[in-house]
N, C-alpha and C. Protein backbone atom coordinates (compact mmCIF):
# COMPACT_ATOMS: atom_id res chain seq x y z
N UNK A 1 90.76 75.87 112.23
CA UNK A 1 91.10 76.22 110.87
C UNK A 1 90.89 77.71 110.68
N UNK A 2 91.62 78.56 109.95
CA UNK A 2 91.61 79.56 109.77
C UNK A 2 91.98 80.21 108.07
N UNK A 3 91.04 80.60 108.14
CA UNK A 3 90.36 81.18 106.42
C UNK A 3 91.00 82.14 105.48
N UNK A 4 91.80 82.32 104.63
CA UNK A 4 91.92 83.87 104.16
C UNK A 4 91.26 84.51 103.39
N UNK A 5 89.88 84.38 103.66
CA UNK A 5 88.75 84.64 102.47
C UNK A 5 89.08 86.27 102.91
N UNK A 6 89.08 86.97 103.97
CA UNK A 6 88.67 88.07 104.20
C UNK A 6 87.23 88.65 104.42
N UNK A 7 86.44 87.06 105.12
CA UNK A 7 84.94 87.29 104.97
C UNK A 7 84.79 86.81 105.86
N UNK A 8 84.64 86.90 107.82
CA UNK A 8 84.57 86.06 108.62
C UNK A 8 83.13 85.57 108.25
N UNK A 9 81.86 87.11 108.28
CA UNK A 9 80.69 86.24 107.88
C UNK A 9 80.23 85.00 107.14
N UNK A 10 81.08 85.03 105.57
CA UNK A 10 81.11 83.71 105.11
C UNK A 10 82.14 82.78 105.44
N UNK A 11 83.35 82.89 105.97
CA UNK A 11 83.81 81.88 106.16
C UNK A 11 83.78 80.97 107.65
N UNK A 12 83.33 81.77 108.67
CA UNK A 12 82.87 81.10 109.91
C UNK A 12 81.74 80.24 108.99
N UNK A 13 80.47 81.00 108.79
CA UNK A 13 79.44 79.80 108.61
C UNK A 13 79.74 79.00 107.90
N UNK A 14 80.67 78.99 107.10
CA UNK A 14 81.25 77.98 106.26
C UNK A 14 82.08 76.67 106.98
N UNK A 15 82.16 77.05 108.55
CA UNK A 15 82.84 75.87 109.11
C UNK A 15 84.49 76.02 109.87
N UNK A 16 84.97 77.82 109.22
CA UNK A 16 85.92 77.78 109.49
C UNK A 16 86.04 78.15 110.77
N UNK A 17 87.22 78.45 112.05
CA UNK A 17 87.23 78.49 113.12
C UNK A 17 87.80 80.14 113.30
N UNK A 18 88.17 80.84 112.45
CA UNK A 18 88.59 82.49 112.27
C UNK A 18 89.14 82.37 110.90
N UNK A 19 88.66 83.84 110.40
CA UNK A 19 89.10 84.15 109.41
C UNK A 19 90.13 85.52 109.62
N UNK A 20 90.70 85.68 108.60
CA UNK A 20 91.90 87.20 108.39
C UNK A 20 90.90 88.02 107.86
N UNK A 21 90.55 88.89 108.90
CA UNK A 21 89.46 90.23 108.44
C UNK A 21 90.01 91.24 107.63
N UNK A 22 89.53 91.37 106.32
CA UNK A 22 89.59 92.37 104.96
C UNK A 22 90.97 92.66 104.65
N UNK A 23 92.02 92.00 105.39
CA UNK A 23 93.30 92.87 104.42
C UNK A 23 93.48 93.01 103.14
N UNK A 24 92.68 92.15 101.97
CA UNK A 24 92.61 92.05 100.65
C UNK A 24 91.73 91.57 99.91
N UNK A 25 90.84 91.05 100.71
CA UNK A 25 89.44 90.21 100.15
C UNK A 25 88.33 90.85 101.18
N UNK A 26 87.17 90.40 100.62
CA UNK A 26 85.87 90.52 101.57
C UNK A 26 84.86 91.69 100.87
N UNK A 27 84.36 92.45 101.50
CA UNK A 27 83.43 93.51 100.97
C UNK A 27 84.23 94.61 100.19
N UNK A 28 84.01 94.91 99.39
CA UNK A 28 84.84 96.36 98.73
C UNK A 28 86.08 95.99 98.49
N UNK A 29 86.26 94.54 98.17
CA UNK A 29 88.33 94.30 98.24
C UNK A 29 89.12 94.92 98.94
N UNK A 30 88.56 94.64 99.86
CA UNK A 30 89.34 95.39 101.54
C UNK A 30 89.30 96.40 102.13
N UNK A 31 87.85 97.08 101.44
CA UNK A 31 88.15 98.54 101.80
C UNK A 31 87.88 98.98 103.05
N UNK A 32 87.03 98.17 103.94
CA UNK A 32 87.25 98.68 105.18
C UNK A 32 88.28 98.75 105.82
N UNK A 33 89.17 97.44 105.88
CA UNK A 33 90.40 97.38 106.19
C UNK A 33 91.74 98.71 105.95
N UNK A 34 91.89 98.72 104.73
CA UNK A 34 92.04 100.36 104.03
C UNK A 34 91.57 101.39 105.04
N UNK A 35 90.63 101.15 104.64
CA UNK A 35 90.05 103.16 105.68
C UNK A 35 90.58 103.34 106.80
N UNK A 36 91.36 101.85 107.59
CA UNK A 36 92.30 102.41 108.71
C UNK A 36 93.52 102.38 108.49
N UNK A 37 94.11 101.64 107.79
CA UNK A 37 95.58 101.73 107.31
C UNK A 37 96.10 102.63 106.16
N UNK A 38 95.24 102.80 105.04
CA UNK A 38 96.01 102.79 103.97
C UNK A 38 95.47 104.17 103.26
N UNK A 39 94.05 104.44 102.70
CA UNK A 39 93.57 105.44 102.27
C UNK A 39 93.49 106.33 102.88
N UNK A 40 93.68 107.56 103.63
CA UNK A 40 93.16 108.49 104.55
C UNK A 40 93.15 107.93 105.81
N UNK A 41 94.76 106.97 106.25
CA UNK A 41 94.48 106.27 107.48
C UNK A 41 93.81 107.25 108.50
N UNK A 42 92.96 106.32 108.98
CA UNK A 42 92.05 106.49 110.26
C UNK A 42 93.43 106.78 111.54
N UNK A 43 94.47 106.26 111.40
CA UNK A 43 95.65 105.89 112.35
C UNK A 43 96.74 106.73 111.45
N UNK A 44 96.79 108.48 111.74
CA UNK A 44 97.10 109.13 111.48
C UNK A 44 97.45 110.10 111.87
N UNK A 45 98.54 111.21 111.91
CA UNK A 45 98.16 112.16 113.08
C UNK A 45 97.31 113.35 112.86
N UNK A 46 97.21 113.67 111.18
CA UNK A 46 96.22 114.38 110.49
C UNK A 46 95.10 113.95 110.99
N UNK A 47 94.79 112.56 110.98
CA UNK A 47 93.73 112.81 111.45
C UNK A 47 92.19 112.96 111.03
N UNK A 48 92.56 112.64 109.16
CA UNK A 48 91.68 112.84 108.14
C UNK A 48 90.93 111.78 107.94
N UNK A 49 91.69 110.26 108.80
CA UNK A 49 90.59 109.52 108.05
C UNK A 49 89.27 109.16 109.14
N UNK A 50 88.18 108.44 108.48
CA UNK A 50 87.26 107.64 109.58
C UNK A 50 87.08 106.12 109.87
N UNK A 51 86.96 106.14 110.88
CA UNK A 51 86.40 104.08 111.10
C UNK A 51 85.26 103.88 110.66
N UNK A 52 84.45 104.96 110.27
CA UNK A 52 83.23 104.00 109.94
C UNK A 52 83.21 103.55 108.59
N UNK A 53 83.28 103.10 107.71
CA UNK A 53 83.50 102.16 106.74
C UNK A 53 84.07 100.79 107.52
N UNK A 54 84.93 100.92 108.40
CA UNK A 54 85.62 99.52 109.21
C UNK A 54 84.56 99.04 109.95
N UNK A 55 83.89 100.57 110.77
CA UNK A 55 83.38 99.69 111.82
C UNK A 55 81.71 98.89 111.46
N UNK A 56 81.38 99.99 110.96
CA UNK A 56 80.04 99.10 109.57
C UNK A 56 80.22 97.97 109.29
N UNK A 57 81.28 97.80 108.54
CA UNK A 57 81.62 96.07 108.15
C UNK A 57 81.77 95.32 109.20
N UNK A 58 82.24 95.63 110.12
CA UNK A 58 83.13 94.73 111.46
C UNK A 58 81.60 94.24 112.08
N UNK A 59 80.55 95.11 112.39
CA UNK A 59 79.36 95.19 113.37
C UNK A 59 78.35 94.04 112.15
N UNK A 60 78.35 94.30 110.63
CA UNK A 60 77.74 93.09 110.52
C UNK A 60 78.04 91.68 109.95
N UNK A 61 79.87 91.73 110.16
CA UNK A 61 80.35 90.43 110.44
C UNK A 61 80.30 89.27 111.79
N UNK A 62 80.39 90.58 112.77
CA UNK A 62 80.30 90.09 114.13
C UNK A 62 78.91 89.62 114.27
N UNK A 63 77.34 90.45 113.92
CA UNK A 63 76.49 90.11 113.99
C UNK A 63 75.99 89.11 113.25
N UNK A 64 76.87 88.11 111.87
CA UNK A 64 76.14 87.50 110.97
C UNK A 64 76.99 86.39 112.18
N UNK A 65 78.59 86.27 112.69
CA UNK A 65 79.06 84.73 113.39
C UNK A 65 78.82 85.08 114.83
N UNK A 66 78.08 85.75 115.12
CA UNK A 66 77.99 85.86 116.80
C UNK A 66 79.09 85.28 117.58
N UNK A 67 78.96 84.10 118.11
CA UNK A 67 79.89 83.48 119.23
C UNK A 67 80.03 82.09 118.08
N UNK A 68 79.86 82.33 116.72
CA UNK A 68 80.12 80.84 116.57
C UNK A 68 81.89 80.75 116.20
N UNK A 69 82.30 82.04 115.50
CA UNK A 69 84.30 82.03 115.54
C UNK A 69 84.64 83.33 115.59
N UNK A 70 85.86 83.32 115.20
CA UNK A 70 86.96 84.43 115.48
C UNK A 70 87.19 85.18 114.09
N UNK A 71 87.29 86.49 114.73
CA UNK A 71 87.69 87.22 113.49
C UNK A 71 89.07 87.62 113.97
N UNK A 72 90.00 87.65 113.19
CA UNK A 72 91.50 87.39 113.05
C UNK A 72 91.78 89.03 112.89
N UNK A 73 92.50 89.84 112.99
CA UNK A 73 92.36 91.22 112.36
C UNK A 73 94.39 91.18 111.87
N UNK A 74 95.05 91.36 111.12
CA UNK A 74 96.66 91.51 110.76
C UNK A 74 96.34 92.88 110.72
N UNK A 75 97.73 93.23 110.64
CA UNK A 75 98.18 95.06 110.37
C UNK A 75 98.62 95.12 108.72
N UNK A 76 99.07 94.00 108.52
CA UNK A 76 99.61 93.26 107.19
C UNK A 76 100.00 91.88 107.56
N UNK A 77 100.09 91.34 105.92
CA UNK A 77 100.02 89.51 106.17
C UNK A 77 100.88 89.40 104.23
N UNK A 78 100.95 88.24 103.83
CA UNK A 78 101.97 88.22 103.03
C UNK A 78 101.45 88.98 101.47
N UNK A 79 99.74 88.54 101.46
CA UNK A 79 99.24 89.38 100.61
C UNK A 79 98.84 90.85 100.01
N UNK A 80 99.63 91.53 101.21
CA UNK A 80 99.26 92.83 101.47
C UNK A 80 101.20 93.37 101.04
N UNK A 81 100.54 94.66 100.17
CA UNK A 81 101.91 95.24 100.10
C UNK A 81 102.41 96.34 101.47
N UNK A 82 102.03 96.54 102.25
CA UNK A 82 101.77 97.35 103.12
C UNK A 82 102.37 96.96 104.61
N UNK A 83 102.62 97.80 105.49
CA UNK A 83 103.72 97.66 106.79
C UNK A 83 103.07 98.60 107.59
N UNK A 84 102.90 98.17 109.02
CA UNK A 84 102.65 99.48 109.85
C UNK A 84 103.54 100.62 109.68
N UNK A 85 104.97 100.04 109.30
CA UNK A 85 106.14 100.83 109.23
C UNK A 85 106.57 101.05 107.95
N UNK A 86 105.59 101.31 106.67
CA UNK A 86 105.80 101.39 105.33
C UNK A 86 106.03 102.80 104.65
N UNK A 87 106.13 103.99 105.77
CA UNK A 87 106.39 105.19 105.24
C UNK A 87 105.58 106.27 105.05
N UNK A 88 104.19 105.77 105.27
CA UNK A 88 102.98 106.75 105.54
C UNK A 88 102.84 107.05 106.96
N UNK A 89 103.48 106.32 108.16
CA UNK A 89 102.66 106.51 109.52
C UNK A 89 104.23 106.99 109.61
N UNK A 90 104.39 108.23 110.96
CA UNK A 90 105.41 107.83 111.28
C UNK A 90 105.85 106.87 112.36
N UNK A 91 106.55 107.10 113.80
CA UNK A 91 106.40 105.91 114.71
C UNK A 91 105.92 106.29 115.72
N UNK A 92 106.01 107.74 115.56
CA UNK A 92 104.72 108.35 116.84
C UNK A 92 103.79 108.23 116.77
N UNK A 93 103.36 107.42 115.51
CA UNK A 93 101.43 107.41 115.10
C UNK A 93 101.23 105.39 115.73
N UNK A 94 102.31 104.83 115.49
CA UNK A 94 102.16 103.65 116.04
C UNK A 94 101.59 103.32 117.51
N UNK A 95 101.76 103.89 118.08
CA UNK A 95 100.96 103.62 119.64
C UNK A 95 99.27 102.99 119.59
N UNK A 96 98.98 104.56 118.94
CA UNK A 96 97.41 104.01 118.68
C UNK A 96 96.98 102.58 117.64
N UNK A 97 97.57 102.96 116.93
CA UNK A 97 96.74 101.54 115.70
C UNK A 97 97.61 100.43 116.84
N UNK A 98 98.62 100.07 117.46
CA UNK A 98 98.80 98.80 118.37
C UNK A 98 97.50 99.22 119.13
N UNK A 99 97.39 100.29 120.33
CA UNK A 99 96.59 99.90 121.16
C UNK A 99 94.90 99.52 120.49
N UNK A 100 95.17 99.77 119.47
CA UNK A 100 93.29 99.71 118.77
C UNK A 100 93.27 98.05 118.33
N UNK A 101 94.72 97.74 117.81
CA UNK A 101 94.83 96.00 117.75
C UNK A 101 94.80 95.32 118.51
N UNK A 102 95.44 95.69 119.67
CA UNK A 102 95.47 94.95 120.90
C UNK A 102 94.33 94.94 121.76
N UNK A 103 93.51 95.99 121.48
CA UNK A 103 92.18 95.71 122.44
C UNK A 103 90.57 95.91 121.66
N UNK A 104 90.84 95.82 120.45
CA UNK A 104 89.78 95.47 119.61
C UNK A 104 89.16 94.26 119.63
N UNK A 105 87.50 93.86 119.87
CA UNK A 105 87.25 92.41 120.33
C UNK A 105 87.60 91.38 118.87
N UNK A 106 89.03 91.04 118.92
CA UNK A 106 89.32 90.05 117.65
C UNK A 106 90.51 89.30 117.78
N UNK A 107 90.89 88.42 117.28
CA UNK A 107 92.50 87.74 117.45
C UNK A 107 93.34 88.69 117.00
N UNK A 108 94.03 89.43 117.53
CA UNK A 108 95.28 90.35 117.00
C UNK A 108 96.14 89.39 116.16
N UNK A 109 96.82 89.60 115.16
CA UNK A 109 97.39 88.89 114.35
C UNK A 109 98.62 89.56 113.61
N UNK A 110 100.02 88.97 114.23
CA UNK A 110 101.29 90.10 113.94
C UNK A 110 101.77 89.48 112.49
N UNK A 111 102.46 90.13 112.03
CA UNK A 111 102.92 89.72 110.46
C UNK A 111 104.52 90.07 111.06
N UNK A 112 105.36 88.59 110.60
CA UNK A 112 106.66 88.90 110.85
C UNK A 112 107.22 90.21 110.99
N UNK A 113 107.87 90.55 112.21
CA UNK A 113 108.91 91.76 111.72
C UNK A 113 107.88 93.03 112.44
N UNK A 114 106.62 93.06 112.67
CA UNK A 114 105.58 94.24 112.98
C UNK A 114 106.38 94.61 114.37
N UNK A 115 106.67 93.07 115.42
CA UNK A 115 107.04 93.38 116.80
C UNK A 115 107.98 94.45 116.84
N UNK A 116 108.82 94.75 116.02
CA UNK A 116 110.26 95.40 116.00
C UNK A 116 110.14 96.83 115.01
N UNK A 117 109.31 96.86 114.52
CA UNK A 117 109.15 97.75 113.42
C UNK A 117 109.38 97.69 112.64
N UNK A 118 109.41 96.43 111.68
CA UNK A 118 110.21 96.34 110.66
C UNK A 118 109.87 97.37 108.88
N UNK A 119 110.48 97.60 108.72
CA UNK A 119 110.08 98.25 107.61
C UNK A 119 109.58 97.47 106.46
N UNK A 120 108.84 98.10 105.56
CA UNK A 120 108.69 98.03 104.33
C UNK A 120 109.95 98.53 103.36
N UNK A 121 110.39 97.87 102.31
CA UNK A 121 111.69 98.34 101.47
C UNK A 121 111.04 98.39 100.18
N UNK A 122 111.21 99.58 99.62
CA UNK A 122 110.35 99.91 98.47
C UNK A 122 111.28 99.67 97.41
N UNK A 123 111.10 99.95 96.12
CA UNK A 123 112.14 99.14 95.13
C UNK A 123 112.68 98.19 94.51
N UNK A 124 112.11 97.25 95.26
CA UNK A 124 112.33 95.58 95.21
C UNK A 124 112.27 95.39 93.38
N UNK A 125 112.72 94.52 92.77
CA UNK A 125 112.37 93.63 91.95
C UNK A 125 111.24 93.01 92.49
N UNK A 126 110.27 93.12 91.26
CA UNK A 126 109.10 92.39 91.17
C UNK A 126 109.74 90.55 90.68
N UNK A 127 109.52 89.33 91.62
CA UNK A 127 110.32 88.29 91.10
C UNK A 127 109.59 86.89 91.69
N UNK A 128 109.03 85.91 91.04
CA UNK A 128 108.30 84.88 91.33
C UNK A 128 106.94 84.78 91.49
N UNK A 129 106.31 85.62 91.32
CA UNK A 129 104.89 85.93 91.20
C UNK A 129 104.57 87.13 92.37
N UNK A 130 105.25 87.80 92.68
CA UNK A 130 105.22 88.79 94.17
C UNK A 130 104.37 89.94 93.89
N UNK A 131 104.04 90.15 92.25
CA UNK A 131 102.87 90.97 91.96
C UNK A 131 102.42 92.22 92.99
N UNK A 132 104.07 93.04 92.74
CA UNK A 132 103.79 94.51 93.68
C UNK A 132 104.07 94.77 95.55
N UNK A 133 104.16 92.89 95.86
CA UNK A 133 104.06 92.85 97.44
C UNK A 133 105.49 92.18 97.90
N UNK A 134 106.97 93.01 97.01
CA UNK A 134 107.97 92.30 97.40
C UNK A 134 108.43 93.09 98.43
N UNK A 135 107.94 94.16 98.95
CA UNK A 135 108.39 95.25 99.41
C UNK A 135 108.57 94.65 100.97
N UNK A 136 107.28 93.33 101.05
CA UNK A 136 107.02 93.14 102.25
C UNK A 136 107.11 91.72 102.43
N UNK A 137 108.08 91.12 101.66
CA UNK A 137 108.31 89.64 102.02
C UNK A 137 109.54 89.98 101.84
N UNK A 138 110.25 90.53 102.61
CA UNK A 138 111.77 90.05 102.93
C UNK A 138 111.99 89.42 104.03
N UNK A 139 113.33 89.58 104.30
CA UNK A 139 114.04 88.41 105.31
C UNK A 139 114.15 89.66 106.41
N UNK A 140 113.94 88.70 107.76
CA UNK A 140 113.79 89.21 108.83
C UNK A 140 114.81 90.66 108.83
N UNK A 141 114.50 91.96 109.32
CA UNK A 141 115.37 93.03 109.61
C UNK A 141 115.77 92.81 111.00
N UNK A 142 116.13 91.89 111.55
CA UNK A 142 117.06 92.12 112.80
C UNK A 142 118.28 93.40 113.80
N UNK A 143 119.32 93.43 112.64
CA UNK A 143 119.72 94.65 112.83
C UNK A 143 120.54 95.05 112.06
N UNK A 144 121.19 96.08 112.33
CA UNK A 144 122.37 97.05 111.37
C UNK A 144 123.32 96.08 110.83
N UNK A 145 123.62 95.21 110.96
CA UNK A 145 124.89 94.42 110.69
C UNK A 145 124.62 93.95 109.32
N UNK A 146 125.59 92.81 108.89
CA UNK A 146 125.76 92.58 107.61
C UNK A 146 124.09 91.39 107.35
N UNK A 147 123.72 91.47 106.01
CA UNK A 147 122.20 91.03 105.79
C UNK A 147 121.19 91.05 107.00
N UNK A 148 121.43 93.04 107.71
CA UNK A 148 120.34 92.99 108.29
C UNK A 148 120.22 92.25 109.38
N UNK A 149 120.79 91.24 109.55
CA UNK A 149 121.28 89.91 110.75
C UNK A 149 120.73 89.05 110.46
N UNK A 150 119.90 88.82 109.52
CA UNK A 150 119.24 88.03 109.24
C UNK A 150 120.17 86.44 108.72
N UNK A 151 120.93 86.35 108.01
CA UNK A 151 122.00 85.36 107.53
C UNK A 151 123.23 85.79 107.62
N UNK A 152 124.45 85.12 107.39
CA UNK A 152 125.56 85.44 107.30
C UNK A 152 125.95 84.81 105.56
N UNK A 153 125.10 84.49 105.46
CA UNK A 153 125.31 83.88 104.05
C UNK A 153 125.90 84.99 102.59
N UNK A 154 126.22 85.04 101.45
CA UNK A 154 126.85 85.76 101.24
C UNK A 154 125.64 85.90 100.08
N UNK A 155 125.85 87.49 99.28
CA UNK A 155 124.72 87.79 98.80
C UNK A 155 124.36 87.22 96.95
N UNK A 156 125.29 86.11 96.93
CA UNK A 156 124.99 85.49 95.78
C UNK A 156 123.97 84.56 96.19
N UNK A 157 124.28 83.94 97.41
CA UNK A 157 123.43 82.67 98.00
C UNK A 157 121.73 82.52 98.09
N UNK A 158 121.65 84.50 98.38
CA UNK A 158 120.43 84.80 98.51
C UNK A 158 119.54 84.97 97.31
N UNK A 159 118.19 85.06 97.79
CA UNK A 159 117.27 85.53 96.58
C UNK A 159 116.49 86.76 96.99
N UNK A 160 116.36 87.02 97.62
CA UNK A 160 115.96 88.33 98.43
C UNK A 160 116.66 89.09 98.59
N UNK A 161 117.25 90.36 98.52
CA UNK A 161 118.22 91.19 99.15
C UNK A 161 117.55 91.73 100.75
N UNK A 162 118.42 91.95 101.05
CA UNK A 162 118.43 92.37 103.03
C UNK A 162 118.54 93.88 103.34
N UNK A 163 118.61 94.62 101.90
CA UNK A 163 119.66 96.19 101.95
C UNK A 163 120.66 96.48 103.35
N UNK A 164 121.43 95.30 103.20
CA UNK A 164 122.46 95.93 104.73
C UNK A 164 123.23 97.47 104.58
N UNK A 165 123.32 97.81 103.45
CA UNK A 165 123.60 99.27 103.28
C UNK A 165 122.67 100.09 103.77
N UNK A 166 121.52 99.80 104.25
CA UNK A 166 120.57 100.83 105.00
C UNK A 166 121.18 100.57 106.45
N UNK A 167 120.43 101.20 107.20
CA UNK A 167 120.41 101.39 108.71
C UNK A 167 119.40 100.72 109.29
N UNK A 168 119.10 99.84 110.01
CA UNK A 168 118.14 99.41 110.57
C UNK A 168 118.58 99.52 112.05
N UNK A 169 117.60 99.81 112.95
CA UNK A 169 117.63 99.70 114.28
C UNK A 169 117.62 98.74 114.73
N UNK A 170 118.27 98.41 116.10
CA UNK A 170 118.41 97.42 116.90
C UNK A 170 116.87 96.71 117.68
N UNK A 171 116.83 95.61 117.13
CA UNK A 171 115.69 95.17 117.96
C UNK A 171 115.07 95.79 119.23
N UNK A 172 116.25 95.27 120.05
CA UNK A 172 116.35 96.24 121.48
C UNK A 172 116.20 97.52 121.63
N UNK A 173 116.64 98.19 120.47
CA UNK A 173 116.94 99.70 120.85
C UNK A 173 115.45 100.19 120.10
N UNK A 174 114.37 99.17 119.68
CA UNK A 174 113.21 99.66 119.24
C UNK A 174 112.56 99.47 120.40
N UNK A 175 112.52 97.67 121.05
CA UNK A 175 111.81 97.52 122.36
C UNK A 175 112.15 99.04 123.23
N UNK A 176 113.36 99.37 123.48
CA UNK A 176 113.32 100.19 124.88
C UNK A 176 112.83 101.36 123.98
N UNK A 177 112.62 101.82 123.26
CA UNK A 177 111.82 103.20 123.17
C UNK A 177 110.36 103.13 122.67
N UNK A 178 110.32 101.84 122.19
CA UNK A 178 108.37 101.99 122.48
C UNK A 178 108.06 101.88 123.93
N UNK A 179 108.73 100.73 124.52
CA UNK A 179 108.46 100.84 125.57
C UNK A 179 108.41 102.77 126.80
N UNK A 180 108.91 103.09 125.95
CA UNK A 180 109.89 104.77 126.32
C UNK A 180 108.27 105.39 126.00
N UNK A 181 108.11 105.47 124.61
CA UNK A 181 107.18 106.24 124.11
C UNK A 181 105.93 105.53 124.94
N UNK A 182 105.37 104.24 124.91
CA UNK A 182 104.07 104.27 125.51
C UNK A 182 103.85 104.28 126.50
N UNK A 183 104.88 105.04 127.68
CA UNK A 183 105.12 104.66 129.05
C UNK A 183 104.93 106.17 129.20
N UNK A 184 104.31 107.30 128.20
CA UNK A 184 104.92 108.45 128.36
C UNK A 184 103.86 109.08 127.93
């Protein structure tokens, strides 16, 4: 079972088996989480922000569940208005915050669309209770084509818009240049 308290400390001892570490809940309403993504990202090329607010919290979550569960870590998740690819980082800053996800001792945890880069789309209608975070529940960005590739359906059918009038990159043509960039 897995928790979205944003509190592994309380929600492991509580029985659960991993929790989603601080993206919106937990100590400071996420603010450790924040200090690497969002406020003065830590994962920046400035360069202004720090981990310790993250890593403080992280050292006495880990120390309150020892080996009893998992702490889950997202980049973003549905409650979060926020995208690795939301317009503050550019994509040369992406290398590091993956490699710090990928080998940080925790369950890495992708939020649709992160594999590919998907963007954040700012502007949205606020619509069904989305309270500020529509930016980041759309429909898959697949590619340039019509709704994004996501449907072929026509845009009355939908409730989401896809902005196929933007440009989105090709799945592929993102794989071969991260692959490009972290090979480099």
């Amino acid at each position: 079972m897995v928790s979205e308290w944003g509190d592994p400390a309380t929600s492991v001892t509580a029985g659960f088996h991993g929790d989603f570490y601080l993206p919106v809940n937990g100590p400071g309403d996420g603010a450790p989480w924040r200090s690497l993504w969002r406020d003065e990202p830590f994962f920046s090329a400035e360069g202004k922000g720090t981990a310790k607010t993250f890593v403080d919290a992280w050292v006495e979550a880990a120390d309150t569940i020892g080996d009893a569960g998992y702490t889950m870590m997202p980049i973003a998740n549905h409650d979060s208005a926020t995208r690795l690819n939301d317009g503050v980082r550019t994509p040369e800053e992406f290398p590091a915050a993956w490699t710090f996800l990928l080998t940080w001792p925790c369950v890495p945890t992708l939020y649709y669309g992160e594999e590919i880069g998907m963007r954040a789309v700012p502007g949205l209608p606020d619509v069904e209770g989305s309270d500020g975070r529509q930016n980041n529940r759309t429909p898959m960005q697949w590619d340039d084509g019509p709704n994004a590739g996501f449907s072929d359906a026509s845009s009355t059918c939908r409730s989401i818009p896809t902005h196929s009038g933007r440009r989105w990159p090709r799945s592929g043509a993102i794989r071969g240049r991260c692959c490009t960039s972290c090979a480099g």
